[in-house]
Structure formats: structure tokens, C-alpha cells
Protein backbone atom coordinates (compact mmCIF):
# COMPACT_ATOMS: atom_id res chain seq x y z
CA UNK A 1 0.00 0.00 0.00
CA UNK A 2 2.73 2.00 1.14
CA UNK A 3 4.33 2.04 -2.13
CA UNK A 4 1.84 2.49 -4.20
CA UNK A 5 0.81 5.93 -2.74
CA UNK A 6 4.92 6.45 -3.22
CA UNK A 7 3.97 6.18 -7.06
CA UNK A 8 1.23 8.29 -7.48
CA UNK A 9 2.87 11.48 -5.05
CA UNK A 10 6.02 10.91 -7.66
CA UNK A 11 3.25 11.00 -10.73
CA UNK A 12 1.30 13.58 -9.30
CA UNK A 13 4.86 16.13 -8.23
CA UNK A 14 6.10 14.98 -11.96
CA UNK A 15 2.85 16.41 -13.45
CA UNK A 16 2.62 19.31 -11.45
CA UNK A 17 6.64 19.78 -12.17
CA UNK A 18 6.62 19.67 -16.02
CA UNK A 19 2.81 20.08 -16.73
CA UNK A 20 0.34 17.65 -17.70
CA UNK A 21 -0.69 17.33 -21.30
CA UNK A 22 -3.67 19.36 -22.76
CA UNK A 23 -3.67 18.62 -26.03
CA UNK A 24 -1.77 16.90 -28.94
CA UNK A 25 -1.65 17.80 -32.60
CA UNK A 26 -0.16 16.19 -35.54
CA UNK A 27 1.63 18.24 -38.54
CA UNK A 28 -0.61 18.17 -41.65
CA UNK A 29 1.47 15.68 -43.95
CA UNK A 30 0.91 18.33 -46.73
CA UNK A 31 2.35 21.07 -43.84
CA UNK A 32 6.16 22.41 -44.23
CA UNK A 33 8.45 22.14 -41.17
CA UNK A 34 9.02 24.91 -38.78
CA UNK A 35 12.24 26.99 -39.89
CA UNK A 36 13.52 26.34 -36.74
CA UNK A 37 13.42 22.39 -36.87
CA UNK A 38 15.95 21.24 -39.23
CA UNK A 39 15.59 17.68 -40.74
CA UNK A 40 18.43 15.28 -40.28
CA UNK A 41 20.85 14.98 -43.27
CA UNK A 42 19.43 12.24 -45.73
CA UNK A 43 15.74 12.59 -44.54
CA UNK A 44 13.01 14.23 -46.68
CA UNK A 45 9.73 16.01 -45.25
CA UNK A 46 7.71 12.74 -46.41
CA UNK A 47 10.23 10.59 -44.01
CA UNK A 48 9.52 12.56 -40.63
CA UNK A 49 6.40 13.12 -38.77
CA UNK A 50 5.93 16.11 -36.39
CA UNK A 51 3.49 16.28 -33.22
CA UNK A 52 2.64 19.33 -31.22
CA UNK A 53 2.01 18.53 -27.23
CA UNK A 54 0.28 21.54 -25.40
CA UNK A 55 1.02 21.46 -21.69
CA UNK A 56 -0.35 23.45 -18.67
CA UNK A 57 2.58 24.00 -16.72
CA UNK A 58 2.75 26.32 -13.30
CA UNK A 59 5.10 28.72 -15.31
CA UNK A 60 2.58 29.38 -18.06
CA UNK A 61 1.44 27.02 -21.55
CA UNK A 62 4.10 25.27 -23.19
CA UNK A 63 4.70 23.73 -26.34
CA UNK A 64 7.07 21.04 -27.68
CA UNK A 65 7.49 19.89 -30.90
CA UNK A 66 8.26 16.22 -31.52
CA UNK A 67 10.14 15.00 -34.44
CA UNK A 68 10.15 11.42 -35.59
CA UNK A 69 10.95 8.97 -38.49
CA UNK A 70 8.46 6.84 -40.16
CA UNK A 71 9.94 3.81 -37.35
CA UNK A 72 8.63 6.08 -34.76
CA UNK A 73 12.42 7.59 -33.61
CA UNK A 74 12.81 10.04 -32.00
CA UNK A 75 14.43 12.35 -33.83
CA UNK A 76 14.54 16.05 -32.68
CA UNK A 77 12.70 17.66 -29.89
CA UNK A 78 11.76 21.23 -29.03
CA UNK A 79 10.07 23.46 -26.40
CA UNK A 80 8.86 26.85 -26.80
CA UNK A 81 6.29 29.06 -24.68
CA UNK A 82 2.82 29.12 -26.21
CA UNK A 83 2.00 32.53 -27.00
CA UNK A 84 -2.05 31.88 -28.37
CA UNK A 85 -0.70 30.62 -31.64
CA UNK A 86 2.84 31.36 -32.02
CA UNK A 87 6.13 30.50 -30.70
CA UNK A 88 9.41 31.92 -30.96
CA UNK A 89 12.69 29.36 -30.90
CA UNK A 90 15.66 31.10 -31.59
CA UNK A 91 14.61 34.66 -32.37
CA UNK A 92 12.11 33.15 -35.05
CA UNK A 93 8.37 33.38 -35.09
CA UNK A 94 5.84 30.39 -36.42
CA UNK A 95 2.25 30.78 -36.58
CA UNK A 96 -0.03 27.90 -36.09
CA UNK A 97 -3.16 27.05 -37.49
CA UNK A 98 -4.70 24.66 -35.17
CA UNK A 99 -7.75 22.17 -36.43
CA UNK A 100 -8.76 19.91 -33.32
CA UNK A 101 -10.42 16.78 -34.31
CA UNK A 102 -14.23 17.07 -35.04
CA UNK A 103 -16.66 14.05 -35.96
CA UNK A 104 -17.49 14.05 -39.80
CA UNK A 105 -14.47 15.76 -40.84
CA UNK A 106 -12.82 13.57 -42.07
CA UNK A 107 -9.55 14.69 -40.42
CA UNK A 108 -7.31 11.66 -41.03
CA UNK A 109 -3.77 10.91 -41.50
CA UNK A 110 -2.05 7.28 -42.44
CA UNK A 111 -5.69 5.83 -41.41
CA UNK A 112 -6.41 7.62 -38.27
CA UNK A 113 -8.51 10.27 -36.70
CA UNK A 114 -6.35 12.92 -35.30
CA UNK A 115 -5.95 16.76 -34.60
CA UNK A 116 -3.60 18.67 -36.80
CA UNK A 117 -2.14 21.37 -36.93
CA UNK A 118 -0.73 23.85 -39.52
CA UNK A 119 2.45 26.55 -40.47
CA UNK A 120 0.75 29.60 -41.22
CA UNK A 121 2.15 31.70 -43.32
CA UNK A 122 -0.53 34.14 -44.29
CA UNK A 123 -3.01 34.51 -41.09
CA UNK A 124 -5.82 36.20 -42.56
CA UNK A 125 -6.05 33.57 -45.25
CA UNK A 126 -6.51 30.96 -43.61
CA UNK A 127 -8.77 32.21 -41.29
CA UNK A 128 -10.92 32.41 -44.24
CA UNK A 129 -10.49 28.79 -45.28
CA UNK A 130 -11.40 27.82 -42.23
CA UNK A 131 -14.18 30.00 -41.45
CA UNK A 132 -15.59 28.41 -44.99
CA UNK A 133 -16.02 24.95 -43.70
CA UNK A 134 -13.36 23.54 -45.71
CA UNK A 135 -11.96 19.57 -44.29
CA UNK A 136 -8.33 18.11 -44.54
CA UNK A 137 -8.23 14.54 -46.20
């Protein structure tokens, strides 16, 4: 008994540490990297796969960006504050276009339902695709 309550005051301090997990998004496979994630020398954008974990921290929202192979290695990891939207690593700014999963919407990728998430490059326009309904295959 005793140890298992040692287990979950180490999970709960761990979560409360680091943050627990609010949300996960995948990169659209048609989506372009962030310029700030580089992808390892003989890899091509179709060879990696990129998720975005939102935590609730006690310092504020974070992000990290996870970047893997098609085997599922981990390749590249990074955190950044989560500013609404945007993140700065290194001095440069993304934008991100976020589309959580919704029944009917056909929001797959490689055969499953997920939430993804976009690079935006022009705000306004895609607030405008969005705002007109439009569903990611």
C-alpha cells in the first residue's frame, strides 16, 4: 500500500513539475516544417512526422514539438512558450493554425482520426479557409 501511494505522489509532483498534457496535434502531412526544426541529413519532409504537445505547466502554456521517423524515432525535440498561436525558438516566429479533431471531418492521417495542426504563413487567409467549412483529407 505504502508504495503504491509512493507512485502516485512521484506522478502527481512529476505532473505538477513539467505540466500535464492538454492537447496533442499532428503536422498536416501536406504542412512544411518549422524553420527552426531542421531535418536530419538524408531525410526528406515525407520521411519525418511532427506532433505538437500543449502542456499546462505552473510557469505558463508550453509547447514542444516532436520530431520522428516513419519507425517512430525520436528524432529532434523542441520546447517553446505558447503565445495563443505562435512560438518563438531562436529569435524566429511560427504561426499555427490549429484544427482539433471534429466528428465528420474527415480529419485523417495514415488511417487515423487525429488533430492537426498547420504553419501559417498568411493569417488572414486561412482564417478564411477555415471560417468556410473547408476539411483536410
Amino acid at each position: 500500500m505504502l508504495r503504491r501511494l509512493l507512485i502516485v505522489a512521484l506522478c502527481t509532483s512529476s505532473c505538477a513539475m513539467t505540466g500535464c498534457i492538454e492537447s496533442s496535434f499532428q503536422l498536416a502531412s501536406e504542412g512544411r516544417l518549422p524553420k527552426w526544426m531542421a531535418l536530419p541529413p538524408g531525410l526528406t519532409r515525407k520521411d519525418v512526422s511532427v506532433t505538437l504537445n500543449l502542456y499546462t505547466p505552473l510557469r505558463g502554456p508550453e509547447a514542444k514539438f516532436v520530431l520522428k521517423d516513419r519507425k517512430g524515432k525520436h528524432l529532434n525535440e523542441v520546447k517553446a512558450k505558447w503565445n495563443g498561436g505562435s512560438v518563438v525558438v531562436n529569435g524566429i516566429t511560427e504561426s499555427f493554425e490549429l484544427v482539433p479533431y471534429r466528428e465528420h471531418e474527415k480529419l485523417e492521417q495514415n488511417g487515423r482520426a487525429v488533430a492537426l495542426f498547420y504553419i501559417t504563413d498568411d493569417g488572414a487567409a486561412w482564417k478564411q479557409i477555415w471560417a468556410g467549412g473547408r476539411s483536410v483529407k
